[in-house]
Protein backbone atom coordinates (compact mmCIF):
# COMPACT_ATOMS: atom_id res chain seq x y z
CA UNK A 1 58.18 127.45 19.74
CA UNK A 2 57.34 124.22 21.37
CA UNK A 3 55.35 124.46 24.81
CA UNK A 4 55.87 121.98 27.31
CA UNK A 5 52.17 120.53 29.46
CA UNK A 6 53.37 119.11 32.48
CA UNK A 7 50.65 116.36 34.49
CA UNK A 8 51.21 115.92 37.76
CA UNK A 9 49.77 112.50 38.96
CA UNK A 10 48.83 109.44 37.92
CA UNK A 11 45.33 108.92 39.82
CA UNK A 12 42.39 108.89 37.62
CA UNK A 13 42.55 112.85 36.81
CA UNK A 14 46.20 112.36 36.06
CA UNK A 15 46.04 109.27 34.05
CA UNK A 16 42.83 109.82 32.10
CA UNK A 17 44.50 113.86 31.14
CA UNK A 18 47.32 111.90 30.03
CA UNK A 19 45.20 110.01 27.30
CA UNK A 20 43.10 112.96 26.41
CA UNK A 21 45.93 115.54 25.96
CA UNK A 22 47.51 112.54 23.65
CA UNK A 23 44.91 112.63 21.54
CA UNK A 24 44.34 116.54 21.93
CA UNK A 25 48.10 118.04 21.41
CA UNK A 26 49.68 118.19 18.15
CA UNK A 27 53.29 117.18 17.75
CA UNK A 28 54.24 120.79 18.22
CA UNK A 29 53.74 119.96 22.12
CA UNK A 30 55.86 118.67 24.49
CA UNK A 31 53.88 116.16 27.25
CA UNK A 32 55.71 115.19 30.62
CA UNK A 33 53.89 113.11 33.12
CA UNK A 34 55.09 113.04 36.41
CA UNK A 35 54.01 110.63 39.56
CA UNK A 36 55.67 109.13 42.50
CA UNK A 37 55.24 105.51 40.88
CA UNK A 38 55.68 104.28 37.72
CA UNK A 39 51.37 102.69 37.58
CA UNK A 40 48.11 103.87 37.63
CA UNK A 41 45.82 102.15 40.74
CA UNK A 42 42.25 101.91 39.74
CA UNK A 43 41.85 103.01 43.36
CA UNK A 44 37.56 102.34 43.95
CA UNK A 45 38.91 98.57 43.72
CA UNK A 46 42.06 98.75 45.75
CA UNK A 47 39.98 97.20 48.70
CA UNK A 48 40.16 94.37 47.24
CA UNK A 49 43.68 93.90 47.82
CA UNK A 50 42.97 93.87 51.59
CA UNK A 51 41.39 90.89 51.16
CA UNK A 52 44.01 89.13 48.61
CA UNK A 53 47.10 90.89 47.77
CA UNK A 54 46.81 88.95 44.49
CA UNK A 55 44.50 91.02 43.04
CA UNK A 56 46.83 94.20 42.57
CA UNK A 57 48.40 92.48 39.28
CA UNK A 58 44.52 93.28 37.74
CA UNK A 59 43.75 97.10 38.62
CA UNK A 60 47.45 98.29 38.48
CA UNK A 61 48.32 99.69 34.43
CA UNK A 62 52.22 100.28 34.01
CA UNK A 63 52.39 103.82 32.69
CA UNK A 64 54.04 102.27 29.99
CA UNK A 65 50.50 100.90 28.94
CA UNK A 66 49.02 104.47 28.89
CA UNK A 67 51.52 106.79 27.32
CA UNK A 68 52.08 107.70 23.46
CA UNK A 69 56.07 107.01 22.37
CA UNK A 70 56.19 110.77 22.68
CA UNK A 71 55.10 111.62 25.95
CA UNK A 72 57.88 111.86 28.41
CA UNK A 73 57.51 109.72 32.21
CA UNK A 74 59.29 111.00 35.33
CA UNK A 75 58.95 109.11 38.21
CA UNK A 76 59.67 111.19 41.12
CA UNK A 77 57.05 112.89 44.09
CA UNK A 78 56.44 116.43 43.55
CA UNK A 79 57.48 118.85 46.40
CA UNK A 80 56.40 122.25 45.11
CA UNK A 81 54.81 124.31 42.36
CA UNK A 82 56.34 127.52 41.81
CA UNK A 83 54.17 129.59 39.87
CA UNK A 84 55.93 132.57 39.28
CA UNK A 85 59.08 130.60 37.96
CA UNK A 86 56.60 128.31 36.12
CA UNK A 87 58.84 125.31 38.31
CA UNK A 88 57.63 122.26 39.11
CA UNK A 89 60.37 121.07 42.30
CA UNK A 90 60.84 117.82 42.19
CA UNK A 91 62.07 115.73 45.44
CA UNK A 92 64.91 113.63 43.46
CA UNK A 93 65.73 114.76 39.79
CA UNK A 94 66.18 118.52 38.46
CA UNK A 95 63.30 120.86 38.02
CA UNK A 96 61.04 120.83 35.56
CA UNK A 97 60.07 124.10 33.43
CA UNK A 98 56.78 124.07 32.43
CA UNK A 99 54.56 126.56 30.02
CA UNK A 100 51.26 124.74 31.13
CA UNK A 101 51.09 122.29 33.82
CA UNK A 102 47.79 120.43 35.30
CA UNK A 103 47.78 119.84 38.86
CA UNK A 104 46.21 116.19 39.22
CA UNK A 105 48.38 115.11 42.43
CA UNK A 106 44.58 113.51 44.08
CA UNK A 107 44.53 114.01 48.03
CA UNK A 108 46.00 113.23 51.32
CA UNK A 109 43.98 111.50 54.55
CA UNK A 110 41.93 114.73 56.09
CA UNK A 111 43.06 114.01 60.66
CA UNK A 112 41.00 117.02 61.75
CA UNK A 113 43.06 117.46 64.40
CA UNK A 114 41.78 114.82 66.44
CA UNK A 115 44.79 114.18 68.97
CA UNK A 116 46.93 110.36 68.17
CA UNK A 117 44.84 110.02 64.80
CA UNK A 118 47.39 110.12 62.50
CA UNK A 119 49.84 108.39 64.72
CA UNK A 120 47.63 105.46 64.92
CA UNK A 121 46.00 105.02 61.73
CA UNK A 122 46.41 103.28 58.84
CA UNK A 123 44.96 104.77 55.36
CA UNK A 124 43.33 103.68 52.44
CA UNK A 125 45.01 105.70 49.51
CA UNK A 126 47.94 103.55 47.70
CA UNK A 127 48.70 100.06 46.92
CA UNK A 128 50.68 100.26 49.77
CA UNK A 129 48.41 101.25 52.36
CA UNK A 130 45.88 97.94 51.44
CA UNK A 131 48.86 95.97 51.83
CA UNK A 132 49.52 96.92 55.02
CA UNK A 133 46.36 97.24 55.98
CA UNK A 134 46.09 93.04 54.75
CA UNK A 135 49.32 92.50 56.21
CA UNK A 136 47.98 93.75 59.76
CA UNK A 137 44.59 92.37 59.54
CA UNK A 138 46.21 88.63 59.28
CA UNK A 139 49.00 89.02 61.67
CA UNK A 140 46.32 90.09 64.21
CA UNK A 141 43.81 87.37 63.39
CA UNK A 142 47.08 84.57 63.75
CA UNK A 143 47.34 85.97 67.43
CA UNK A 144 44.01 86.26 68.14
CA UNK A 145 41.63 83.10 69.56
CA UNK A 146 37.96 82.54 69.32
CA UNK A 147 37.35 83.84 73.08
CA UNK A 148 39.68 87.01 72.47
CA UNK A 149 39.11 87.86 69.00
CA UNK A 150 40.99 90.44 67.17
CA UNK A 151 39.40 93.68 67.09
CA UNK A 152 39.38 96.07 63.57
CA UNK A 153 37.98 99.37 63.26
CA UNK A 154 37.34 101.41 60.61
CA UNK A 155 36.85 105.47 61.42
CA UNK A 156 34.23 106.63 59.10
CA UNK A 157 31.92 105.01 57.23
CA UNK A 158 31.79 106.54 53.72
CA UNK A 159 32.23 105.00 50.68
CA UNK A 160 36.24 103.98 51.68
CA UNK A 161 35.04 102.91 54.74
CA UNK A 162 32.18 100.56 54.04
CA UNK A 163 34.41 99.21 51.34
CA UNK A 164 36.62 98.75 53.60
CA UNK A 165 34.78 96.84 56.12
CA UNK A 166 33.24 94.69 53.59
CA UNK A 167 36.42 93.22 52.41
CA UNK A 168 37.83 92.46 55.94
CA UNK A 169 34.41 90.82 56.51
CA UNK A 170 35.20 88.57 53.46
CA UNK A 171 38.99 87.76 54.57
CA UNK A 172 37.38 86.88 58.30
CA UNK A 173 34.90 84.49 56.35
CA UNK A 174 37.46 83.08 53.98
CA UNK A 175 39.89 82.43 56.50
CA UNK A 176 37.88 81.56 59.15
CA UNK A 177 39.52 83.59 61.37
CA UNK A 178 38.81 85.53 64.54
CA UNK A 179 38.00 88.99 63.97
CA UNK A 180 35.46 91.48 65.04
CA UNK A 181 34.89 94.66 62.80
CA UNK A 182 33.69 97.92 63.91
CA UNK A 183 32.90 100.54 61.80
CA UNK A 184 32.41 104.20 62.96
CA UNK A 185 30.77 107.34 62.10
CA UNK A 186 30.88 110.36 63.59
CA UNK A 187 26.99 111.17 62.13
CA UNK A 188 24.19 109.66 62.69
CA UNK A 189 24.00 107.17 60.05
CA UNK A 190 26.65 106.01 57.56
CA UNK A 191 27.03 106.67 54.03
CA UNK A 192 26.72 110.67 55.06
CA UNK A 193 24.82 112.84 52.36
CA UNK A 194 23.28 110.59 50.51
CA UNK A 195 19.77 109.27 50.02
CA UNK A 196 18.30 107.02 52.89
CA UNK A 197 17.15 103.96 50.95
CA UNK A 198 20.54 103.49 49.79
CA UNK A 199 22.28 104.05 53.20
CA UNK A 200 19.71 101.64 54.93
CA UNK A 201 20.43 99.10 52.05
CA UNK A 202 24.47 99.79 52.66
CA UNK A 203 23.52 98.76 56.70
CA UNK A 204 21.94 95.97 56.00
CA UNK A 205 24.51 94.54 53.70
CA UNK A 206 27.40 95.76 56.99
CA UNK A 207 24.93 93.79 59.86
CA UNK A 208 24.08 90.14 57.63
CA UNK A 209 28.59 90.67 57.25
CA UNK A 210 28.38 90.98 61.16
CA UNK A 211 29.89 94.32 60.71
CA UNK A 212 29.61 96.27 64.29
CA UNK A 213 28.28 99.97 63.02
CA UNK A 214 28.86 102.70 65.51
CA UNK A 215 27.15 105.93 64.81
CA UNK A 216 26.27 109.62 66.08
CA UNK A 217 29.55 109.91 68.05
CA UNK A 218 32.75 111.64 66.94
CA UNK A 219 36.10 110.14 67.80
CA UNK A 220 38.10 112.64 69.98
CA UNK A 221 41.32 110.81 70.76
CA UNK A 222 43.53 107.48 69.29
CA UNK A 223 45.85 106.13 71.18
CA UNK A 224 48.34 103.30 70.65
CA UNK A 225 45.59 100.59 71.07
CA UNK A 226 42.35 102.09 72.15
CA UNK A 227 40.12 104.96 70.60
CA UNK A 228 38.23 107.52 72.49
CA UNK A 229 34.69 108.90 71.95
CA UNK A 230 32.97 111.97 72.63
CA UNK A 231 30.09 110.01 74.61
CA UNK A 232 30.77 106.39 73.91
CA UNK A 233 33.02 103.88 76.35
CA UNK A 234 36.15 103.39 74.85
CA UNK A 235 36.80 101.18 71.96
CA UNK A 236 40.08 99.28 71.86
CA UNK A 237 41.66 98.02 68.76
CA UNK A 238 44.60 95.81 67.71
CA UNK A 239 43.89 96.95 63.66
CA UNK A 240 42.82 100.72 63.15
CA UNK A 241 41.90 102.32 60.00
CA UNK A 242 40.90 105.98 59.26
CA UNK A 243 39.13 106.42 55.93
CA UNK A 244 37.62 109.67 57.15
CA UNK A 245 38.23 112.46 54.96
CA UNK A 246 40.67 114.59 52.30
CA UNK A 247 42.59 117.18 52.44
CA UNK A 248 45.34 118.28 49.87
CA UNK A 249 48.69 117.37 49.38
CA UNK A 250 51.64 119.72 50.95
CA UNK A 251 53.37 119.73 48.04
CA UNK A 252 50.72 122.99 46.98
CA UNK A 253 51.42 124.44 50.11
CA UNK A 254 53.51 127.64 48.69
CA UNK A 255 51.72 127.88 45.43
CA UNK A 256 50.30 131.37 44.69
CA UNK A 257 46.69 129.24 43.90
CA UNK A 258 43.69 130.74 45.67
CA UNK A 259 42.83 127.17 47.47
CA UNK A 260 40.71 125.42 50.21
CA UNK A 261 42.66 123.19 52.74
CA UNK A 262 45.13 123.19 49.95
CA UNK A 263 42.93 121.75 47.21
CA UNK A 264 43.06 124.42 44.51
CA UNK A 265 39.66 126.17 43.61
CA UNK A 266 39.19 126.72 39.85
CA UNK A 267 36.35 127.38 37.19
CA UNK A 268 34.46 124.95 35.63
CA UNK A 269 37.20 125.36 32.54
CA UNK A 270 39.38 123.72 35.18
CA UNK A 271 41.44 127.14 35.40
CA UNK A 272 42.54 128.32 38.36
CA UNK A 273 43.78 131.67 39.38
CA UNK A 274 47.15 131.28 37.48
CA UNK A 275 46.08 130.96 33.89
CA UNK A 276 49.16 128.22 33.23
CA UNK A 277 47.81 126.23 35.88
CA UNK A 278 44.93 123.58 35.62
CA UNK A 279 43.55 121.19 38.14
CA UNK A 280 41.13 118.39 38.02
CA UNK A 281 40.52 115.12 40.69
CA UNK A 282 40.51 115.15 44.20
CA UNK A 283 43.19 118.08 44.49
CA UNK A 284 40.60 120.39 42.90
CA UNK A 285 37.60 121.93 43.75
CA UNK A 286 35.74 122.71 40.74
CA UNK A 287 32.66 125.34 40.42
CA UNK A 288 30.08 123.56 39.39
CA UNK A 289 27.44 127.13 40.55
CA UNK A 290 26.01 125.77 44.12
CA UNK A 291 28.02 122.88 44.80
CA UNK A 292 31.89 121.89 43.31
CA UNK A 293 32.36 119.05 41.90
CA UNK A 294 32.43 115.88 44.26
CA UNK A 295 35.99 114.42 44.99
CA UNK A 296 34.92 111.04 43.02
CA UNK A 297 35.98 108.94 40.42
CA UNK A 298 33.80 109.57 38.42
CA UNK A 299 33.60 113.23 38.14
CA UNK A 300 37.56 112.76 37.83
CA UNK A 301 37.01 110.72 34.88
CA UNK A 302 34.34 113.05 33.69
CA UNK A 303 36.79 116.03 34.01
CA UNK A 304 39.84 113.86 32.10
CA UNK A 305 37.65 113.88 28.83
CA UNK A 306 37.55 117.57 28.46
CA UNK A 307 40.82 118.60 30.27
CA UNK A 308 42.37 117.54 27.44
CA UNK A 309 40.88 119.89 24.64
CA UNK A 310 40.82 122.75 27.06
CA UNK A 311 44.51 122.83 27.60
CA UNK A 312 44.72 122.79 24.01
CA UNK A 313 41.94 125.37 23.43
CA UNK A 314 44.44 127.64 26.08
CA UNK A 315 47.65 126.93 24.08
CA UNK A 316 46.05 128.30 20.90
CA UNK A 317 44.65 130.90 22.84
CA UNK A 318 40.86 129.98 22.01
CA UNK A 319 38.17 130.05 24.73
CA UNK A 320 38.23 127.38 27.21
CA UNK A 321 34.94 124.79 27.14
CA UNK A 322 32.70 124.99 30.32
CA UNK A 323 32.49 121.40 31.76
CA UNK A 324 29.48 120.05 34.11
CA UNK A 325 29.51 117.02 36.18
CA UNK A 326 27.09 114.88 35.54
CA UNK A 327 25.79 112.72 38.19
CA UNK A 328 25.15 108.91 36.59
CA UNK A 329 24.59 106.86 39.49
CA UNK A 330 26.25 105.37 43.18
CA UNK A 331 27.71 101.70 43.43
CA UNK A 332 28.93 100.30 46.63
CA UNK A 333 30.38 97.19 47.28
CA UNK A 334 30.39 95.28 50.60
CA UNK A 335 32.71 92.45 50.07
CA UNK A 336 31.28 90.25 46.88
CA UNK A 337 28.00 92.09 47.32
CA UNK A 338 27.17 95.27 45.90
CA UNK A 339 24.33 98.17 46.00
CA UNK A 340 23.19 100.85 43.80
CA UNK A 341 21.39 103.93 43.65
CA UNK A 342 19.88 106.29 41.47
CA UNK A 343 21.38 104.77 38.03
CA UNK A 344 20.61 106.91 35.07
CA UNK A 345 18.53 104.96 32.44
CA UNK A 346 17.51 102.22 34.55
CA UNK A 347 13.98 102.21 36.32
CA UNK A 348 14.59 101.32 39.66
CA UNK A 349 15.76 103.46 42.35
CA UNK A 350 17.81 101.20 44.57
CA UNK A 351 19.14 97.42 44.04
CA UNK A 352 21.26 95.17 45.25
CA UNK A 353 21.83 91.37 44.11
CA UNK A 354 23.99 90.22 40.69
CA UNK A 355 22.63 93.46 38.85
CA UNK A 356 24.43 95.34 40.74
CA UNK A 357 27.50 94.11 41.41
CA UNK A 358 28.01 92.85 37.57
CA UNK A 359 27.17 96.81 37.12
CA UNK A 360 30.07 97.72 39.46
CA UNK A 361 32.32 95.32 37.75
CA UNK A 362 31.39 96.82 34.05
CA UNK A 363 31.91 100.47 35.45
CA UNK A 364 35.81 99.85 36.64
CA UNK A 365 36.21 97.14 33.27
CA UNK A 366 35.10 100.35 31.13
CA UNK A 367 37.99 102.52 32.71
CA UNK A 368 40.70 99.63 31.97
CA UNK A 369 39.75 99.55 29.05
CA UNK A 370 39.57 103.28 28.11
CA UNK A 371 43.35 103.46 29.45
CA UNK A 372 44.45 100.25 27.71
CA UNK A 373 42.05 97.70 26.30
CA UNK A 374 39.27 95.84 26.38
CA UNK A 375 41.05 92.49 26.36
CA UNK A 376 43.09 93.75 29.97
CA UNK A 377 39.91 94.71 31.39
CA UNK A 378 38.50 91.18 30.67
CA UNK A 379 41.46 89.86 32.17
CA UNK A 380 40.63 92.01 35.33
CA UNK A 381 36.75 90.93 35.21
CA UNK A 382 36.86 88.10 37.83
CA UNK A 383 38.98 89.77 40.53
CA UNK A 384 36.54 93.34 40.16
């Protein structure tokens, strides 16, 4: 009997399980892949395309690139998972029957039901959203003048966000053009969570960009063209851009998955309540004992390696490996500049400078080329 492994997504959980379970399933399996476009986005450099749309020809991989002749490609958005059916509902074409499927559909932008937020917002999580967000950033700056500059804010300052800010900074200086940037956090200093040398080394990259950082006051209210603050005096914007959390994707909103603001919960076999159904990336939250798994890159990539040979492991009804994140490191760009922090192997905590944004370059280069090659990822190097 052949058994059909369904992956949902093509994000960094979706397309790295796509290359393990290649190299995991027999030829007795049948592998469908299903996204709502036809490329993976090496999405920790999509930033970059805010600054010049060019770039999106280097860290966007046809699927075409990635799968074996064998594996089958849908492109079509997922709508629901039906568990009991073992359905996967697709928005345009016919269902798809599934004996195992692996839920790797990444996240949606988290509003927190601040009022106007997600009226007024733009987002940071397609190739589509940093074109628009470029597209709005230069058709503000054209109407804008030196005296009555056009004013950009970014709404949170983690990792998306500083990125964020970074590469408007860079399209203000390479363009010479009128803007102001203001980047907000709702805590009292950015880069939330993590250690303080790194997020007073992120700050002082933001203030020599003449990035505006506003901290220790929540947004409570967007409107069309001005944002509201729980203490602060207004801030009005003609570019807004919320980068401030996740949340998952509606299409799990009727499966019967024991979940967390619809992001599945599972084991740390990647297992979740329905024994057909795995989930790794942003989608998931992952025991990992104290603390899940972080929704990162690189604990997606992490998870991609072994999803692979425990979906196998299930199939031949063998017991599933136990996977642990392992924590190598933080880098941060801000614009052509870069930080990082706590690097395993390397002797100093925190550094900035060529080191480490030729590091930050080599970390995205390495996932090119684990999907394709190394001779696209050197094609990629100069734009990373």
């Amino acid at each position: 009997m052949t058994e059909n492994v369904v992956v949902l997504g093509s994000g960094y959980a979706g397309a790295g399980a796509i290359k393990s379970l290649q190299s995991s399933l027999d030829n007795r399996i049948r592998l469908t892949w299903i996204s709502d476009v036809d490329y993976h986005l090496v999405l920790h450099e999509s930033h970059r395309v805010i600054r010049d749309p060019a770039v999106r020809t280097d860290i966007t991989i046809p699927v075409s690139d990635i799968t074996a002749p064998s594996t089958e490609f849908i492109q079509d958005s997922v709508t629901a998972i039906d568990t009991e059916s073992q359905v996967v509902s697709l928005e345009d074409g016919d269902d798809i029957d599934y004996d195992y499927v692996l839920v790797a559909l990444g996240s949606d932008t988290a509003y927190y039901g601040i009022p106007g937020l997600a009226e007024h917002s733009l987002t940071l999580k397609s190739l589509d959203d940093a074109l628009e967000i470029h597209e709005q950033v230069a058709a503000a700056s054209k109407e804008a003048t030196r005296g009555d500059p056009a004013q950009v804010v970014i709404g949170g300052a983690g990792l998306s966000g500083i990125q964020t800010a970074g590469e408007i900074a860079e399209y203000r200086d390479a363009h010479r053009a009128p803007i102001e940037i203001h980047l907000v956090e709702a805590l009292d200093e950015i880069f939330p969570g993590n250690d303080p040398e790194i997020q007073q080394a992120l700050r002082s990259l933001l203030e020599k960009a003449g990035v505006r950082i506003h901290t220790d006051d929540p947004i409570t209210e967007a409107q069309a063209d001005v944002i509201h603050f729980d203490e602060g005096e207004p801030l009005e914007y003609d570019v807004f851009v919320w980068t401030g959390g996740i949340t998952g994707r509606d299409a799990l909103d009727g499966a019967a998955l024991e979940n967390q603001h619809n992001r599945v919960t599972t084991e740390a076999n990647f297992q979740t309540t329905d024994e057909r159904v795995f989930a790794i990336g942003d989608c998931a939250i992952i025991d990992q004992g104290e603390q899940p798994a972080p929704p990162t890159a690189q604990a997606a990539w992490q998870a991609a390696e072994v999803i692979g040979e425990n979906i196998a492991r299930a199939i031949d009804n063998r017991p599933l490996k136990t996977w642990e994140y392992d924590d190598k490191g933080t880098v941060v760009s801000v614009g052509d500049k870069a930080v990082a922090h706590d690097v395993k192997m390397l002797p100093v905590n925190t550094f900035g400078g060529i080191p480490a944004k030729n590091l930050k370059k080599i970390i995205a280069a390495r996932w090119i080329a684990t999907l394709t090659s190394w001779n696209r990822a050197r094609k990629a190097w100069s734009v990373l």
